[in-house]
C-alpha atoms as a PDB file:
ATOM      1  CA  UNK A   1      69.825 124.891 150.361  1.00  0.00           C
ATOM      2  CA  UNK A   2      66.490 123.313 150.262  1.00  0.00           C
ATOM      3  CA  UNK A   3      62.874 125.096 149.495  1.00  0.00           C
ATOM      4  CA  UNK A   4      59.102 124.588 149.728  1.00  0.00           C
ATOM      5  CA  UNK A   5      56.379 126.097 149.283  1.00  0.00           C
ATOM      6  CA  UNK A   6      53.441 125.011 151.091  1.00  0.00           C
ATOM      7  CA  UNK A   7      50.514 125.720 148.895  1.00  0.00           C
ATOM      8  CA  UNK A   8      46.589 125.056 150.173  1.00  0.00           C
ATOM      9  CA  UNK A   9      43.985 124.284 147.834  1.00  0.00           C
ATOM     10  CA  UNK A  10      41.869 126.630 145.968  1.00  0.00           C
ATOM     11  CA  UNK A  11      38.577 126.963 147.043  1.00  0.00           C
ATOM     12  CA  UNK A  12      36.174 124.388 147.123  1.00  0.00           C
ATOM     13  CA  UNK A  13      32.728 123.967 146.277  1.00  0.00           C
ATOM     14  CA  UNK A  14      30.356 122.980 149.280  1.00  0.00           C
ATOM     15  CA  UNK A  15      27.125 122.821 147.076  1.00  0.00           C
ATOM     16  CA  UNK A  16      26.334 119.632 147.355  1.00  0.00           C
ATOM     17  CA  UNK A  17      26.273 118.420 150.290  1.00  0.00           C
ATOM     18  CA  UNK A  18      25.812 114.603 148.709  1.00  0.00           C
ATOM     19  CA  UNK A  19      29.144 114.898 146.929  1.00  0.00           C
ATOM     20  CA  UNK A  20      31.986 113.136 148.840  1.00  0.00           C
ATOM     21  CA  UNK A  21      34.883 115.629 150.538  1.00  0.00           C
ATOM     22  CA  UNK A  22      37.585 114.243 148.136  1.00  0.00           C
ATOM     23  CA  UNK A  23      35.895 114.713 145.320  1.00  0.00           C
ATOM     24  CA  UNK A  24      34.869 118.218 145.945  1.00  0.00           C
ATOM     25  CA  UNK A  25      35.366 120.739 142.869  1.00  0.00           C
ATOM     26  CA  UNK A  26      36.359 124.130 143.002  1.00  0.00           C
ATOM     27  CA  UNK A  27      33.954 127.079 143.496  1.00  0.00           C
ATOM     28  CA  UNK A  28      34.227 129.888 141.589  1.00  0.00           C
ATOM     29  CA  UNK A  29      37.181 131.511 143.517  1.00  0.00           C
ATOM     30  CA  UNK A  30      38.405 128.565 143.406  1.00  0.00           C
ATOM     31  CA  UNK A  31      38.321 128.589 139.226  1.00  0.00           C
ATOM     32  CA  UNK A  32      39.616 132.342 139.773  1.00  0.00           C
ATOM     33  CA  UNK A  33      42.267 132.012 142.719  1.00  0.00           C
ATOM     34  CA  UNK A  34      44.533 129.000 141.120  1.00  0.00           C
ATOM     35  CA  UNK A  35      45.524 130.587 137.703  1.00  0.00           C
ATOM     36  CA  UNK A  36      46.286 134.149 139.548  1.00  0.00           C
ATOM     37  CA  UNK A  37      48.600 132.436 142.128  1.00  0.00           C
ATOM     38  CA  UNK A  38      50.096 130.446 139.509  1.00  0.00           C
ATOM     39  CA  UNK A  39      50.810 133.653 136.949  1.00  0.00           C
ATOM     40  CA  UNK A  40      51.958 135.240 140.104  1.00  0.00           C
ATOM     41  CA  UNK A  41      54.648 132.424 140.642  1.00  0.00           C
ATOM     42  CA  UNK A  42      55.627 132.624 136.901  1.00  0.00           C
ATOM     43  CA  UNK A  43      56.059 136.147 137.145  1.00  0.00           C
ATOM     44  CA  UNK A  44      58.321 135.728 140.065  1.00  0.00           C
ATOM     45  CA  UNK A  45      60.178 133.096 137.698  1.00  0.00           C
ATOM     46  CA  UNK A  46      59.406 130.008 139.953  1.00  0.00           C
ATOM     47  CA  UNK A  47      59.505 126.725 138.987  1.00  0.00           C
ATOM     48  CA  UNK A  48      60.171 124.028 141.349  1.00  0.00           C
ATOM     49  CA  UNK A  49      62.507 120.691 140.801  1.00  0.00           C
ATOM     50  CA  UNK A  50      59.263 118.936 141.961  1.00  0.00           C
ATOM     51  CA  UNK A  51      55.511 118.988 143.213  1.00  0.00           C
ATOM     52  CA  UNK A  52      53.851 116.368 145.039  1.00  0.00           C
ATOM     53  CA  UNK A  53      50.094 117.048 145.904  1.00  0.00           C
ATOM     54  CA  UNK A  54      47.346 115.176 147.545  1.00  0.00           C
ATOM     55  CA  UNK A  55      45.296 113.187 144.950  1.00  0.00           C
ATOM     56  CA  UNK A  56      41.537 115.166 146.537  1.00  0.00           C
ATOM     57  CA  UNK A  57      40.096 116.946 143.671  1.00  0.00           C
ATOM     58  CA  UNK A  58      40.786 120.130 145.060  1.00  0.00           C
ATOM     59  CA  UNK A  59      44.414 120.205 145.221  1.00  0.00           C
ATOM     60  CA  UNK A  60      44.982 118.047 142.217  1.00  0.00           C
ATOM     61  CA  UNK A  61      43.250 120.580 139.959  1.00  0.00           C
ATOM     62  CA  UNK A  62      45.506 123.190 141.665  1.00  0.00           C
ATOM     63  CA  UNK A  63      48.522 121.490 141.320  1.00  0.00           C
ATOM     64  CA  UNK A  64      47.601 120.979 137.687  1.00  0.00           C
ATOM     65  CA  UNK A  65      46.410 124.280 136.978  1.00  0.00           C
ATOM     66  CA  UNK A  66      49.684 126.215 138.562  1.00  0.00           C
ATOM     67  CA  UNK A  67      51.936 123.483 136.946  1.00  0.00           C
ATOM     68  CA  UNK A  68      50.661 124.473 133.675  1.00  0.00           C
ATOM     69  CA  UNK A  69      51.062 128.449 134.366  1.00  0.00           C
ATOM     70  CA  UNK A  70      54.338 128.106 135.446  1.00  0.00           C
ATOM     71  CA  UNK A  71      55.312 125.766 133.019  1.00  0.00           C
ATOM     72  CA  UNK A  72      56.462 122.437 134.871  1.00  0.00           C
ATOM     73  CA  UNK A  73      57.081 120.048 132.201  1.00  0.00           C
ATOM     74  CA  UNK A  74      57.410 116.880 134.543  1.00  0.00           C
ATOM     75  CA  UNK A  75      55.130 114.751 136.721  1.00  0.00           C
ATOM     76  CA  UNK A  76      52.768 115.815 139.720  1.00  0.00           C
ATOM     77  CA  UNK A  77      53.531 113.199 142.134  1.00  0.00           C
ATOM     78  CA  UNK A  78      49.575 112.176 143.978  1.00  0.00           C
ATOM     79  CA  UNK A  79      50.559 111.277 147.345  1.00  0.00           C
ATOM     80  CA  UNK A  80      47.420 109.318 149.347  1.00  0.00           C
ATOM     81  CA  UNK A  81      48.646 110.153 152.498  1.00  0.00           C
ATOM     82  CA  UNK A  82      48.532 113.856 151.996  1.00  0.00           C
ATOM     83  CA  UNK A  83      45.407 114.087 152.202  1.00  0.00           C
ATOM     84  CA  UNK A  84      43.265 113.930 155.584  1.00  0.00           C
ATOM     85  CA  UNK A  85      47.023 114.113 157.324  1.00  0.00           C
ATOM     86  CA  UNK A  86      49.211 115.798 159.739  1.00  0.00           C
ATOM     87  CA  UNK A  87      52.040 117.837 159.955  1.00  0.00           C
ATOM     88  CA  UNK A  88      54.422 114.715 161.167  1.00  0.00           C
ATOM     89  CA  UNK A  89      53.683 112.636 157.605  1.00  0.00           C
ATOM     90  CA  UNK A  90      53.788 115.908 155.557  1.00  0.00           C
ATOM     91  CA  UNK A  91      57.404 116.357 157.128  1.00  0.00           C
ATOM     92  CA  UNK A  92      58.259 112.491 156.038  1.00  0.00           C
ATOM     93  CA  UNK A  93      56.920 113.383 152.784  1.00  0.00           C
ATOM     94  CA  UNK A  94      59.832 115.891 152.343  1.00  0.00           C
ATOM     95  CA  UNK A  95      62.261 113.893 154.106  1.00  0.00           C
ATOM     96  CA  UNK A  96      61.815 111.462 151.235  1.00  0.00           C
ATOM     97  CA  UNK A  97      62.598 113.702 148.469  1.00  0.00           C
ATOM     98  CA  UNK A  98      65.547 112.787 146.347  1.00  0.00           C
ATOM     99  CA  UNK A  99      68.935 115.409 147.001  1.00  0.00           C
ATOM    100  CA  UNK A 100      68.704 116.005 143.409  1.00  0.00           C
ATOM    101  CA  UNK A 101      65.471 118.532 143.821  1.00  0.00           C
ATOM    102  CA  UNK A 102      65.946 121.444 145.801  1.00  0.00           C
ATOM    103  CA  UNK A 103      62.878 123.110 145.408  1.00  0.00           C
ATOM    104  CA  UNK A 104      59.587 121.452 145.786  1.00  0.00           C
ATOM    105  CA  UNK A 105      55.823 122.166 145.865  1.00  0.00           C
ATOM    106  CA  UNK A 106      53.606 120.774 148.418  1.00  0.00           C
ATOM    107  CA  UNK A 107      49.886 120.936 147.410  1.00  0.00           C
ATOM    108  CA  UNK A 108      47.384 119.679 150.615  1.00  0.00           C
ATOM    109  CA  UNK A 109      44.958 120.933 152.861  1.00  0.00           C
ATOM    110  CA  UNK A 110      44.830 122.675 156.232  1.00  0.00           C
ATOM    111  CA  UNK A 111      44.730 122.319 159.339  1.00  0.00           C
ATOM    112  CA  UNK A 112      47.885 120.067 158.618  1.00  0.00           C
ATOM    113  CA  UNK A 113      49.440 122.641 156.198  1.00  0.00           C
ATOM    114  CA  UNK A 114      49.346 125.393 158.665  1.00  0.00           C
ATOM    115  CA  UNK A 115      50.970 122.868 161.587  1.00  0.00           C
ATOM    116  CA  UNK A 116      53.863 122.533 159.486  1.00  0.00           C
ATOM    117  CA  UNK A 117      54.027 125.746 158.529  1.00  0.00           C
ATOM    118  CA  UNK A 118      53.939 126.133 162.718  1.00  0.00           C
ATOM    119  CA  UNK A 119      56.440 123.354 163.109  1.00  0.00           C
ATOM    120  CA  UNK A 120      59.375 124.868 160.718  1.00  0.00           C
ATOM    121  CA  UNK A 121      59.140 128.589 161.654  1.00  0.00           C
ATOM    122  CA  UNK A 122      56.452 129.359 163.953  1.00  0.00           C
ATOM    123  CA  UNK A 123      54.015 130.774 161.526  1.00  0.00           C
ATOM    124  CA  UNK A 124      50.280 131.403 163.183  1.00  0.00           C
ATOM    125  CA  UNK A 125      48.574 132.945 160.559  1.00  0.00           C
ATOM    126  CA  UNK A 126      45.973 131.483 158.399  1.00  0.00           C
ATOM    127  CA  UNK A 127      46.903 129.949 155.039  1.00  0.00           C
ATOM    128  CA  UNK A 128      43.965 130.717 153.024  1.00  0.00           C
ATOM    129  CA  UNK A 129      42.591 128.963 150.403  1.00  0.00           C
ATOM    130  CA  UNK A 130      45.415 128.961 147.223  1.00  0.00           C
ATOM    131  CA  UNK A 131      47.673 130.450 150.029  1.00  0.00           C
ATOM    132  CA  UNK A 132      51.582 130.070 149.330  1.00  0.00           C
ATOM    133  CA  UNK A 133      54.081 129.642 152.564  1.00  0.00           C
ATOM    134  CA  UNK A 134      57.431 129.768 151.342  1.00  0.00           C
ATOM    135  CA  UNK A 135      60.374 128.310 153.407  1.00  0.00           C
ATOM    136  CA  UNK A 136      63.927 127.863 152.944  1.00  0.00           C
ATOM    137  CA  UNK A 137      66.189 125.199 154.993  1.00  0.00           C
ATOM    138  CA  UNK A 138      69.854 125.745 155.008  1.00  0.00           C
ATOM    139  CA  UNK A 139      70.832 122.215 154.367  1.00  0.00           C
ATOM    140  CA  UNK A 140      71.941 120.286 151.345  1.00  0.00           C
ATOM    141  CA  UNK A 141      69.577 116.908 152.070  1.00  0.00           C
ATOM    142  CA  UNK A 142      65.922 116.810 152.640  1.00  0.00           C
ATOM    143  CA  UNK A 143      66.538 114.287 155.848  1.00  0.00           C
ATOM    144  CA  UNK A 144      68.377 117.365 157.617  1.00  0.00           C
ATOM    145  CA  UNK A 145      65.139 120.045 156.907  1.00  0.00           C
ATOM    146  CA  UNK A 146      63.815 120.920 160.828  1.00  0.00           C
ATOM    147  CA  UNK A 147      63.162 123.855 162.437  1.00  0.00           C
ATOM    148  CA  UNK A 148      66.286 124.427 163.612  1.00  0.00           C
ATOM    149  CA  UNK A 149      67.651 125.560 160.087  1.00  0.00           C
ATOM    150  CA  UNK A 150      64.319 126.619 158.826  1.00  0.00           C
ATOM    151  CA  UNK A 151      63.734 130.421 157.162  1.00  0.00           C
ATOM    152  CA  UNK A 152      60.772 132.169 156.676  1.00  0.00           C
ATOM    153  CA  UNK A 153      61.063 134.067 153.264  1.00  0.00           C
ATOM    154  CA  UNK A 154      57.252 135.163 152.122  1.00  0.00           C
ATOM    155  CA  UNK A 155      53.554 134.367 152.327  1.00  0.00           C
ATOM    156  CA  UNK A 156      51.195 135.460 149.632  1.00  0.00           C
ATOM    157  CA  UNK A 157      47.228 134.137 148.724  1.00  0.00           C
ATOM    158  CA  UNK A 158      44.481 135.839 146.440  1.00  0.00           C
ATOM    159  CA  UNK A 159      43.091 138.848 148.847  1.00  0.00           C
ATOM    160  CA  UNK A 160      46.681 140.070 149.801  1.00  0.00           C
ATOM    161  CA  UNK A 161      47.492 143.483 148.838  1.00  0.00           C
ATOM    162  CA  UNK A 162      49.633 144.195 146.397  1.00  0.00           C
END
């Protein structure tokens, strides 16, 4: 068995305009909205085997800031071609993950976030900002993970009621 979790960056900071997209901060939901999700996965005892994230501001300081609420001791891997991407590369991405993880965390950026989300299991709502898609594939390698043996199990972000 093999699991993501597809999780968007918090929200970002369009204040000035100057300021290149990459290196966009977060706003201040954005300062608000990452540690909630992340005590929310530590409260639901998640931890994943590993996290790979986009290296745009945005999502790095998300990855960084849930990694240290739920505790994740080891590396964020910064993938370059995460960000500004599609659906087909983020699926590579998680092709290439070694056996030995079954769990990972995929930090990025829609709309390409939402196509995979589309891609595995249909899904056609919005992933908000700091919005969590999780998805289990009932396979024992990352290579065979497709839609075919793809399982929707929740969806969670800031605004959802409890």
């Amino acid at each position: 068995m093999k699991k993501v979790y597809l999780i968007r960056h918090a929200k970002s900071s369009w204040k000035d305009s100057s300021q290149d997209d990459f290196e966009r901060p977060f706003n201040k939901r954005g300062k608000l909205d990452a540690p909630l999700m992340g005590a929310k996965l530590h409260d639901k005892k998640i931890v994943p085997d590993i996290i790979l994230s986009s290296p745009a501001l945005r999502a790095k300081t998300t990855a960084e800031i849930i990694a240290k609420k739920i505790e994740y001791k080891k590396e964020i891997v910064y993938k370059k071609n995460m960000y500004e991407t599609n659906a087909s590369t983020l699926h590579k991405i998680l092709t290439k993950i070694a056996d030995k993880n079954s769990v990972a965390f995929l930090f990025g950026h829609n709309p390409s976030l939402n196509e995979l989300a589309e891609k595995y299991i249909n899904f056609n709502e919005n992933i908000p900002t700091c919005g969590i898609v999780e998805i289990e594939f009932d396979c024992d390698s990352w290579v065979d993970i497709s839609a075919k043996n793809a399982r929707f199990v929740s969806f969670d972000y800031p605004k959802k009621e409890k």
